[in-house]
Protein backbone atom coordinates (compact mmCIF):
# COMPACT_ATOMS: atom_id res chain seq x y z
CA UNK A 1 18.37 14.66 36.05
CA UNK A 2 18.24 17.41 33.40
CA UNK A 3 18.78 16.17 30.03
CA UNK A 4 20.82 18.27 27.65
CA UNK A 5 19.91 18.92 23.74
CA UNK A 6 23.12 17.87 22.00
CA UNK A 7 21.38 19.01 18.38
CA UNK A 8 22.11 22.43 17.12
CA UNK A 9 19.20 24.47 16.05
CA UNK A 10 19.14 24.03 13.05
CA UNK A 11 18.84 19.96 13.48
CA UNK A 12 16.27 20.32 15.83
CA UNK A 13 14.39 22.39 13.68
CA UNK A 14 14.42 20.03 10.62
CA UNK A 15 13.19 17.31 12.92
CA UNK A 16 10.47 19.41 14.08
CA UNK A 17 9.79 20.53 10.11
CA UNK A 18 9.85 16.56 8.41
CA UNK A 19 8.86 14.46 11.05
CA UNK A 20 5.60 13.65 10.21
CA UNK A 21 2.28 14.63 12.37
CA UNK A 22 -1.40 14.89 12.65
CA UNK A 23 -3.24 14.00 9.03
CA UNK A 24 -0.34 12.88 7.26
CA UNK A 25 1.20 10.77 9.98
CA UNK A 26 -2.20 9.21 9.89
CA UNK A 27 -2.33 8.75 6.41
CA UNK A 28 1.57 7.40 6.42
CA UNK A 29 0.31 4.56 8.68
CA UNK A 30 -2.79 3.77 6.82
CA UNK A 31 -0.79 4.10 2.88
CA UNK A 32 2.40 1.38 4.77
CA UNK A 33 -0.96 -0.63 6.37
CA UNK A 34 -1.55 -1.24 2.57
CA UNK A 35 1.64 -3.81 2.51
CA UNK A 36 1.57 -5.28 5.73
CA UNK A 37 -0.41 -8.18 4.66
CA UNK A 38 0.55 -11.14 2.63
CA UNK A 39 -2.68 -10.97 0.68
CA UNK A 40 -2.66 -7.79 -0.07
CA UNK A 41 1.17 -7.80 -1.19
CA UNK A 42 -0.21 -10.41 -3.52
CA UNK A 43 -2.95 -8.86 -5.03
CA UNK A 44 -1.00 -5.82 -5.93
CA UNK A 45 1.60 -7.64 -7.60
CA UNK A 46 -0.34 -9.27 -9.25
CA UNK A 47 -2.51 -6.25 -10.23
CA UNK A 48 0.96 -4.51 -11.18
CA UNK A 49 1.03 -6.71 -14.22
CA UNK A 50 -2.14 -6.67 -15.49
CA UNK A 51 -5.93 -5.79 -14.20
CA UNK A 52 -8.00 -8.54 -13.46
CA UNK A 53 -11.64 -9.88 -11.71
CA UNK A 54 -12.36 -11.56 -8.56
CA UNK A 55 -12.19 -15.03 -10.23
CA UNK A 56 -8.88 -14.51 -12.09
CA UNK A 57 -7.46 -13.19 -8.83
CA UNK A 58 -8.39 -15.91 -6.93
CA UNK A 59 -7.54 -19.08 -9.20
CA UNK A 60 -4.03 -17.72 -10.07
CA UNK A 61 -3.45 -16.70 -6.43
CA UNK A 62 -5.02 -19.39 -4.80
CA UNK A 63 -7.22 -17.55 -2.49
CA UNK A 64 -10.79 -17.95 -1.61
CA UNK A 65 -12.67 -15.55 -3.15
CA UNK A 66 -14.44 -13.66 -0.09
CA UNK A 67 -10.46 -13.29 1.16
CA UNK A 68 -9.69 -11.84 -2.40
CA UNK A 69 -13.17 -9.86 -2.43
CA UNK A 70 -12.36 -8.12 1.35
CA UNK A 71 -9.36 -7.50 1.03
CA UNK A 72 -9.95 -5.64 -2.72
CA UNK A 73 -12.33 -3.72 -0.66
CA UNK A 74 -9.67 -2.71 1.88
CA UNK A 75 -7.69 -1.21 -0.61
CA UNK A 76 -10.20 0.16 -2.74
CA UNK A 77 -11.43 2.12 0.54
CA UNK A 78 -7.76 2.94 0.95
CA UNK A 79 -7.49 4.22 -2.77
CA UNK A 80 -5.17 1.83 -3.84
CA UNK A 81 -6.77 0.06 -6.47
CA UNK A 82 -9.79 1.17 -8.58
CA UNK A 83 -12.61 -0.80 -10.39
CA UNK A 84 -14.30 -0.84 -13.61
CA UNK A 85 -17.39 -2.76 -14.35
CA UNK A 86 -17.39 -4.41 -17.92
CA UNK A 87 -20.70 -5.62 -18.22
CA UNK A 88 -21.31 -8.22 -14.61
CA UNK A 89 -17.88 -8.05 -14.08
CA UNK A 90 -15.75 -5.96 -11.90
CA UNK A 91 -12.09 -5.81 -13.05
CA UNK A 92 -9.49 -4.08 -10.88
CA UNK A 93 -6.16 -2.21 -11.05
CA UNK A 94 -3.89 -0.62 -9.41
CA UNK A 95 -5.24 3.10 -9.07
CA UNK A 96 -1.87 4.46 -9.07
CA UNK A 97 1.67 2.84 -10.62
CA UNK A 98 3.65 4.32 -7.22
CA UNK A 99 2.61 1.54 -5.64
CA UNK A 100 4.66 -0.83 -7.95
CA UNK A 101 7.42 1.25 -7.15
CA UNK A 102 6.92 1.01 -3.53
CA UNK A 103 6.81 -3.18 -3.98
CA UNK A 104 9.75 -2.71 -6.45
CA UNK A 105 11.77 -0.77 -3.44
CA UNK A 106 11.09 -3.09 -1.24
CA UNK A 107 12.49 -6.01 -2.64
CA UNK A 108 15.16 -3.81 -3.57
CA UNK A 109 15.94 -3.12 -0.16
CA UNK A 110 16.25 -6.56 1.07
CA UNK A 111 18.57 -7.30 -1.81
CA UNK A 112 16.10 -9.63 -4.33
């Protein structure tokens, strides 16, 4: 069976123009990876309001600290968050406020 195009050109062009590929579909999945775990949802609400260490992270979230540790390492490697030693500790923040928006959006969009 021979399927027919029902888009005009200039639809199918678009598509072909916006619809992400290559590098920056690759980087798409790996920037939305970011929320897709509850943890890391957490941690960067949490680092939306203010920077903090390890230890704060952990005792107001109530995670163990190697889960807190990994996955501030996940998202560090992902460029989400950045660090900044103050003497022997590490305190981290978010390395860019569009991710607050991002959260923001999202519970936005499911009407919170």
């Amino acid at each position: 069976m021979n399927a027919t195009l029902l888009l005009d050109e200039r639809t199918k062009n678009m598509v072909e123009q916006y619809v992400p590929t290559g590098d920056l579909l690759s980087d798409l999945v790996d920037f939305f990876n970011i929320f897709s775990d509850s943890t890391r949802l957490k941690l960067l609400s949490a680092l939306a309001i203010s920077e903090m260490c390890v230890t704060d992270l952990s005792r107001v979230l109530d995670l163990n600290q190697t889960t807190v540790s990994h996955q501030l390492r996940y998202l560090k490697d992902l460029g989400a968050v950045k660090q900044e030693r103050q003497g022997k500790i590490i305190f981290y923040s978010l390395k860019n406020e569009a991710l607050n928006d991002v959260l923001l959006k999202g519970v936005e969009f499911l009407g919170f």
